[in-house]
Protein backbone atom coordinates (compact mmCIF):
# COMPACT_ATOMS: atom_id res chain seq x y z
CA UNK A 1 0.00 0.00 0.00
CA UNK A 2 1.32 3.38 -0.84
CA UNK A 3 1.45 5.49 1.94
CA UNK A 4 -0.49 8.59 2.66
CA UNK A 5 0.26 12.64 2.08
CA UNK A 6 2.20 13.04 5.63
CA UNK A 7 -0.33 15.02 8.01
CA UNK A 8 1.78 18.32 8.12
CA UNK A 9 2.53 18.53 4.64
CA UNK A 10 -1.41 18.08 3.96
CA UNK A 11 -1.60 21.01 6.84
CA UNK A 12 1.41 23.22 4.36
CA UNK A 13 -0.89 22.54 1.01
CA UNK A 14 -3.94 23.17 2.72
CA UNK A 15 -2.94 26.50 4.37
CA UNK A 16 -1.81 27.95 0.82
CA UNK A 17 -4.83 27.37 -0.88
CA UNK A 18 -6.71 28.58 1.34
CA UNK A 19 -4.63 31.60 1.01
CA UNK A 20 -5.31 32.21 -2.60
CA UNK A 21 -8.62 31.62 -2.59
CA UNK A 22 -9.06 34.30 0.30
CA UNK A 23 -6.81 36.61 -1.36
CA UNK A 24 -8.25 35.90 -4.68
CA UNK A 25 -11.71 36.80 -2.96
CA UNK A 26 -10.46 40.47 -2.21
CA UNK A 27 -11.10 41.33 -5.64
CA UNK A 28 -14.40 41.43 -4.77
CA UNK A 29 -14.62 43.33 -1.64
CA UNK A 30 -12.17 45.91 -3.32
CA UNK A 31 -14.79 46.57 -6.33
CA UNK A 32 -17.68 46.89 -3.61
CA UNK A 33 -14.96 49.51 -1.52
CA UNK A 34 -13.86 51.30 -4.27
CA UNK A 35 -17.34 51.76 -6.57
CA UNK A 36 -19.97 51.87 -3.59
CA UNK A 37 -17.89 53.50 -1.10
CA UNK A 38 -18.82 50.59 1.64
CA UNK A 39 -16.69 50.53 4.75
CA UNK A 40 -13.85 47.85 4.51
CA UNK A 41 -13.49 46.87 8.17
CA UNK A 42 -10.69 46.78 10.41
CA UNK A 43 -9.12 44.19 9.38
CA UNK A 44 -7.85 46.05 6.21
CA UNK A 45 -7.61 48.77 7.54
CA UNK A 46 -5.01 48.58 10.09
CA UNK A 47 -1.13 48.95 9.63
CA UNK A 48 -0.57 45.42 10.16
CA UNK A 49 -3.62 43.94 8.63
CA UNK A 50 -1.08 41.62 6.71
CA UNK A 51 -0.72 39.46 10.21
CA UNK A 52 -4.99 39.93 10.87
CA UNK A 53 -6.36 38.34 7.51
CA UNK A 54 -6.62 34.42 7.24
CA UNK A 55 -3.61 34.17 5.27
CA UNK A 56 -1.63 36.48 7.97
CA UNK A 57 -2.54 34.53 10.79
CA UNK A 58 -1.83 31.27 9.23
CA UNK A 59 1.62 32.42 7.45
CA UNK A 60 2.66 33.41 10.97
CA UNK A 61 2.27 29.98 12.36
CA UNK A 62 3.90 28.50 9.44
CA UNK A 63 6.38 30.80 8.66
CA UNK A 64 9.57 29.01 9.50
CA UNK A 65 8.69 25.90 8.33
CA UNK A 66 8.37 27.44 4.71
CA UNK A 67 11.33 28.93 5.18
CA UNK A 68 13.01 25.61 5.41
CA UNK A 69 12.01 25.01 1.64
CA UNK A 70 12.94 27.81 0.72
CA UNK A 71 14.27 31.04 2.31
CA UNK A 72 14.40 33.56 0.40
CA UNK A 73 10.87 32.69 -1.36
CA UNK A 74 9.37 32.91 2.35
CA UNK A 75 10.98 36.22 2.84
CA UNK A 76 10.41 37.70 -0.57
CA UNK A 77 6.17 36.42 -0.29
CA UNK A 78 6.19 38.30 3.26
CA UNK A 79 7.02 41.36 1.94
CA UNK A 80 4.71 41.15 -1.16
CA UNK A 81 1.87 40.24 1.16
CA UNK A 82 2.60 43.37 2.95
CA UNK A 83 2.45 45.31 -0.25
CA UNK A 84 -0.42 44.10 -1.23
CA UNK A 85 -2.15 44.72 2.09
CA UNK A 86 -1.01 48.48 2.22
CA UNK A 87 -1.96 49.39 -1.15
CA UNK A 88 -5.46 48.05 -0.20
CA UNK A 89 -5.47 50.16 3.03
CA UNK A 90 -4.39 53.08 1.18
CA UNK A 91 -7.29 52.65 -2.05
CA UNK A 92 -9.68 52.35 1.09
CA UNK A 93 -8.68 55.24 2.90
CA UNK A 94 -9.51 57.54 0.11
CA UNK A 95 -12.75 55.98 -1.00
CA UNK A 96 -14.00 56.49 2.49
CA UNK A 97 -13.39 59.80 2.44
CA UNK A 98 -15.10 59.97 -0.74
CA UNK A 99 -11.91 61.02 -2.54
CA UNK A 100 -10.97 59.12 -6.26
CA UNK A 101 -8.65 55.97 -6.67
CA UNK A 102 -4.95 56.26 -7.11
CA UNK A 103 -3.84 54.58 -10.45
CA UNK A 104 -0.84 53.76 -8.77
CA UNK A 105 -2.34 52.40 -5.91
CA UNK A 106 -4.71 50.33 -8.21
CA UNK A 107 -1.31 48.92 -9.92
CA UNK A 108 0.73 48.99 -6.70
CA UNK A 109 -2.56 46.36 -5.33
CA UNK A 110 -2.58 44.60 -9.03
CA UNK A 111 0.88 43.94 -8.84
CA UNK A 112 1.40 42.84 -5.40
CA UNK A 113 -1.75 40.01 -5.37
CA UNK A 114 0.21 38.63 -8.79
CA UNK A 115 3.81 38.34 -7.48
CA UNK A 116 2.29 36.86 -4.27
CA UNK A 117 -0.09 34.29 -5.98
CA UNK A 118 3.19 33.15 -8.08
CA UNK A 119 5.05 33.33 -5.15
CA UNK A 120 2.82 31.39 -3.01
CA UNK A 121 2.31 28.62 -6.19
CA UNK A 122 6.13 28.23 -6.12
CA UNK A 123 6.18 27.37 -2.35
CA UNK A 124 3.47 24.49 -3.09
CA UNK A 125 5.62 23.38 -5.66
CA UNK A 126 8.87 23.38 -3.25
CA UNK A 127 6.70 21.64 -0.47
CA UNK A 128 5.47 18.90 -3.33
CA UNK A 129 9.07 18.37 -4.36
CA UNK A 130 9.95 17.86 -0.79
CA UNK A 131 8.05 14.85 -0.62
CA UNK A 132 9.41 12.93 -3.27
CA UNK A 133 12.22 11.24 -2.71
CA UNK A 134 14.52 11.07 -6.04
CA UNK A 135 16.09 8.45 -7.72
CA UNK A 136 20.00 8.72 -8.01
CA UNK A 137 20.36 6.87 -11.30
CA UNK A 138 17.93 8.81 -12.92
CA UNK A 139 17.51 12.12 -11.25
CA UNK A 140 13.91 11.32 -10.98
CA UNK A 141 11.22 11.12 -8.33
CA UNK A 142 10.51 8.19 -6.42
CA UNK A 143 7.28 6.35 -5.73
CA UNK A 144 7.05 7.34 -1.93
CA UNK A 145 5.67 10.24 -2.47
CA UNK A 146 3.58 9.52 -5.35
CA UNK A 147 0.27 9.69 -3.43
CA UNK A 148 0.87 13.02 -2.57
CA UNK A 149 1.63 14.16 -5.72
CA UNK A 150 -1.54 12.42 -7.08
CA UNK A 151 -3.13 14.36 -4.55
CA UNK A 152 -1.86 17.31 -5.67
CA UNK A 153 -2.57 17.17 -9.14
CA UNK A 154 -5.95 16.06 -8.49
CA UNK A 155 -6.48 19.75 -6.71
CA UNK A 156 -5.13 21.30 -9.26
CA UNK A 157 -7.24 19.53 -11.88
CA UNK A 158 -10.57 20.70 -9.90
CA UNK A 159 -9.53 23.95 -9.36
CA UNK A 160 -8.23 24.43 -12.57
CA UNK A 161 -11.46 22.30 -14.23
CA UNK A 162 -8.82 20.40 -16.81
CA UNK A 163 -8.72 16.47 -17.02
CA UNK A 164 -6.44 14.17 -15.11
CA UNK A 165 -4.58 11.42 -16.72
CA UNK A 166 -2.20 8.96 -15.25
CA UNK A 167 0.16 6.71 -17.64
CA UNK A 168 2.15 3.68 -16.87
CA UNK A 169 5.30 3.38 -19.22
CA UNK A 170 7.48 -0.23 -19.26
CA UNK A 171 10.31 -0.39 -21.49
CA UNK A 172 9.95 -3.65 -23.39
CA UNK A 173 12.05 -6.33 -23.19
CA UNK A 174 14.89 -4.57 -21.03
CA UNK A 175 15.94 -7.98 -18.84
CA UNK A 176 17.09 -8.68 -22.43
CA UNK A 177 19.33 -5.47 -22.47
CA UNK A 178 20.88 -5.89 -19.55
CA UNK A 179 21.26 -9.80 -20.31
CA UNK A 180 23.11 -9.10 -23.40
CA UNK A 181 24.87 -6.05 -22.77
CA UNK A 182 25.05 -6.20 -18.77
CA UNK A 183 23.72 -4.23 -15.67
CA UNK A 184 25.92 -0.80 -15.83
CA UNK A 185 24.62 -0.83 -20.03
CA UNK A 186 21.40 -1.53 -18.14
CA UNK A 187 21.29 1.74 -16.25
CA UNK A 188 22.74 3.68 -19.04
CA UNK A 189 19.71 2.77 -21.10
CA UNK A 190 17.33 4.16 -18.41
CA UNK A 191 19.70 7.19 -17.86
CA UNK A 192 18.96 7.44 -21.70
CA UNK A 193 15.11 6.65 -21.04
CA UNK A 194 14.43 8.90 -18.50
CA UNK A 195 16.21 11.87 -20.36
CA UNK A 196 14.14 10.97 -23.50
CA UNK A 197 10.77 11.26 -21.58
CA UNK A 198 11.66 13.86 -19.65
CA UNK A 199 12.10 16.13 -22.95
CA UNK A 200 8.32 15.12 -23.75
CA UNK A 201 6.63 16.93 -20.77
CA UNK A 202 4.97 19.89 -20.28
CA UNK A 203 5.36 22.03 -17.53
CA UNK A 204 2.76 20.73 -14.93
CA UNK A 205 3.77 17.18 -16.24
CA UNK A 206 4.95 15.07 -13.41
CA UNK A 207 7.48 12.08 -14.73
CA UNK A 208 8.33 9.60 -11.65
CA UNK A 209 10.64 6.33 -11.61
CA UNK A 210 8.15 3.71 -10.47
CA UNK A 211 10.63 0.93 -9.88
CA UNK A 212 13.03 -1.13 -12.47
CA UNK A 213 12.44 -0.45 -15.87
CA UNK A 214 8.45 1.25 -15.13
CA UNK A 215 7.68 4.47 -15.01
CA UNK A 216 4.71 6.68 -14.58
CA UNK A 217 3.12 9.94 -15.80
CA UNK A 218 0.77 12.09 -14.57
CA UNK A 219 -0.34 14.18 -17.10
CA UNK A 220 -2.38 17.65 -16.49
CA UNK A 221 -4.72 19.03 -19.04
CA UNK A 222 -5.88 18.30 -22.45
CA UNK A 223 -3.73 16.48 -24.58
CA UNK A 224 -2.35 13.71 -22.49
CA UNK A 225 -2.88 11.10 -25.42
CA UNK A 226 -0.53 13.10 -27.67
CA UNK A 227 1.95 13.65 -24.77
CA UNK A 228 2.24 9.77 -24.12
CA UNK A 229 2.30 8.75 -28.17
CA UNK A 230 5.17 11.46 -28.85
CA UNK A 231 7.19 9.69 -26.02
CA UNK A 232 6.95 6.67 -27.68
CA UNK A 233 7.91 7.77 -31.21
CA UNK A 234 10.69 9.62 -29.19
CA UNK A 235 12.26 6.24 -28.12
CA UNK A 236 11.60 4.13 -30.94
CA UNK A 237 13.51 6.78 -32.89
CA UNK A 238 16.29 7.73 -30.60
CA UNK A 239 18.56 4.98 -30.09
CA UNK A 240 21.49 4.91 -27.28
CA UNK A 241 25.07 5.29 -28.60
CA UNK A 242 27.27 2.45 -28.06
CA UNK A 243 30.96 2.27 -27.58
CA UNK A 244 32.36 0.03 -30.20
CA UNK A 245 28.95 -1.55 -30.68
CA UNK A 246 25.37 -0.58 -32.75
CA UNK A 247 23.32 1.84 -30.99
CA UNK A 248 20.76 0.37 -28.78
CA UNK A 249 17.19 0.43 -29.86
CA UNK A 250 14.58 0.19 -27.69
CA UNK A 251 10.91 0.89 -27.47
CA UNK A 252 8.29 1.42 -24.27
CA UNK A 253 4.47 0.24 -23.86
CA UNK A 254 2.04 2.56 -22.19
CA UNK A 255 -0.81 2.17 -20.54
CA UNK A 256 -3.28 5.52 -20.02
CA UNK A 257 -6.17 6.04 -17.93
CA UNK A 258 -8.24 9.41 -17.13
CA UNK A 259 -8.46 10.14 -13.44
CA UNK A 260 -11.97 10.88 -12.79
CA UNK A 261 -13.24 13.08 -10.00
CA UNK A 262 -12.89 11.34 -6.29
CA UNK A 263 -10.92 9.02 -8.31
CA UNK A 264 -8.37 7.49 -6.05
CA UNK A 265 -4.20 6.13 -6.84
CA UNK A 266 -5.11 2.68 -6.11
CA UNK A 267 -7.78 2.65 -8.82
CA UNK A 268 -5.89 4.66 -11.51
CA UNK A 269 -3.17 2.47 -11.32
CA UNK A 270 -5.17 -1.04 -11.41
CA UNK A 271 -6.43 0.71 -14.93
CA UNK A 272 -3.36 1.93 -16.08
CA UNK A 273 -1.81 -1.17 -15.37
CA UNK A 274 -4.20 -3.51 -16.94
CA UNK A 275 -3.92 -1.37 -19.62
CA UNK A 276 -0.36 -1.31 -19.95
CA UNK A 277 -0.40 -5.32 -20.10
CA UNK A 278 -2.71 -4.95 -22.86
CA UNK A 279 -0.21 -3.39 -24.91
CA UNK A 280 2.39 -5.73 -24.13
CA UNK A 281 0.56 -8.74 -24.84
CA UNK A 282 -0.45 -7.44 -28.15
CA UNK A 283 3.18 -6.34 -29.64
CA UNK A 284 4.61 -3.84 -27.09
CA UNK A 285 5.87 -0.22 -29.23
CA UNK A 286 2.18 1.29 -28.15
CA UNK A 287 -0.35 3.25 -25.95
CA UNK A 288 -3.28 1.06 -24.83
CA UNK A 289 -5.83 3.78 -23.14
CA UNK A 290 -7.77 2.36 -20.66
CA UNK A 291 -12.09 2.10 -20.27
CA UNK A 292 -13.20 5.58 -18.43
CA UNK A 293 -13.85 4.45 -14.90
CA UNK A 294 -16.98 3.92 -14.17
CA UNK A 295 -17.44 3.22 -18.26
């Protein structure tokens, strides 16, 4: 059994969502300030109504623990929170006394809530990183933290509203490889491998090293198919150079399935995987796709 997110890192991902969805909510009650001239309350208001808000209060709590990930980020999303805050305060104070809004405070406001939502985005990324191990062949992530990535992407899929796909990849036939040619030619190839599919991802692509020659994908947005079929065109056509020898060809099988909503790891990967056999019992070199669950 795979184990679970760990408790405080579930704690970390759930305290910076909940920041930009609060912060992303000030929009809102900036329009209603700023056009209808409504009060604000306190809590923006005052000179340090970056430490009163929801995000404040939590950041404060969990300040040095972020900062453990990553310094300078922690430091640097402080101080735009801040910014942010005090531009508010300051588009505020003139509405209430019925005076016009700043431009610059507008931009000063605009500017701060974007560097701190890409700020705060880069932190969950650092705290997802965290908690997967890597793999010192291959440079890539390890399976013990795969359900929290899962979990992660699955967020991000909802919030987002794109499709979820997880892929199983097996490179076919590789005992023969490292029968012929031996184990260190062995972990070349999957140097090679893992290099190959790394080039194929997108940026919110997640590539992890699932144990021996398997690997898995999980693939964010639309065009996961395409993703997974120009890896395998990528292999087939990019063989390994060989000292004093042919290169090596080889060639993967895949097996795809889309992660439904409440879907969990355990049942993606049963798909995938069945999926994946699929393909290799009828001529390996392909992506099998797997029934929609509940289909």
């Amino acid at each position: 059994m795979i184990q679970s997110t760990p408790p405080h890192f579930e704690s970390l991902l759930t305290g910076i969502d909940q920041g930009l969805q609060a912060h992303l909510a000030w929009n809102q009650r900036l329009m209603r300030c700023a056009l209808l001239h409504e009060g604000p309350g306190e809590d923006m208001m005052q000179p340090d109504a970056h430490r009163r808000c929801i995000f404040g209060k939590w950041f404060l709590t969990e300040q040095s623990t972020l900062a453990g990930f990553d310094a300078a980020a922690t430091a640097e999303l402080e101080r735009q929170h801040q910014a942010m805050h005090d531009a508010v305060r300051a588009l505020c104070s003139r509405s209430s006394q019925g005076q016009p809004a700043n431009e610059q405070d507008f931009k000063a406001y605009e500017a701060g809530q974007t560097a701190m939502v890409a700020s705060l985005n880069a932190l969950r990324q650092k705290v997802a990183e965290s908690v997967l191990q890597h793999d010192a062949l291959t440079g890539l992530p390890l399976r013990h933290g795969l359900h929290y990535a899962f979990d992660l992407r699955q967020r991000d899929a909802a919030r987002n509203g794109l499709p979820l796909y997880l892929a199983m990849v097996d490179v076919d036939h590789f005992k023969s490889v490292n029968d012929t040619w031996g184990h260190p030619v062995g972990d070349l190839a999957l140097q090679h491998l893992a290099r190959l599919m790394g080039s194929c991802l997108r940026e919110n692509d997640v590539l992890i090293r699932f144990g021996g020659e398997e690997f898995l994908l999980l693939l964010l947005g639309n065009g996961a198919e395409a993703v997974v079929r120009r890896l395998l065109d990528l292999v087939r056509t990019t063989p390994m150079p060989m000292q004093d020898a042919w290169p090596l060809r080889m060639t993967v099988t895949a097996g795809l399935t889309l992660v439904a909503a409440g879907d969990t790891l355990e049942s993606a990967l049963t798909r995938a995987d069945h999926a994946l056999l699929e393909g290799k019992l009828h001529g390996r070199d392909r992506c099998v796709i797997a029934q929609a669950p509940g289909g």
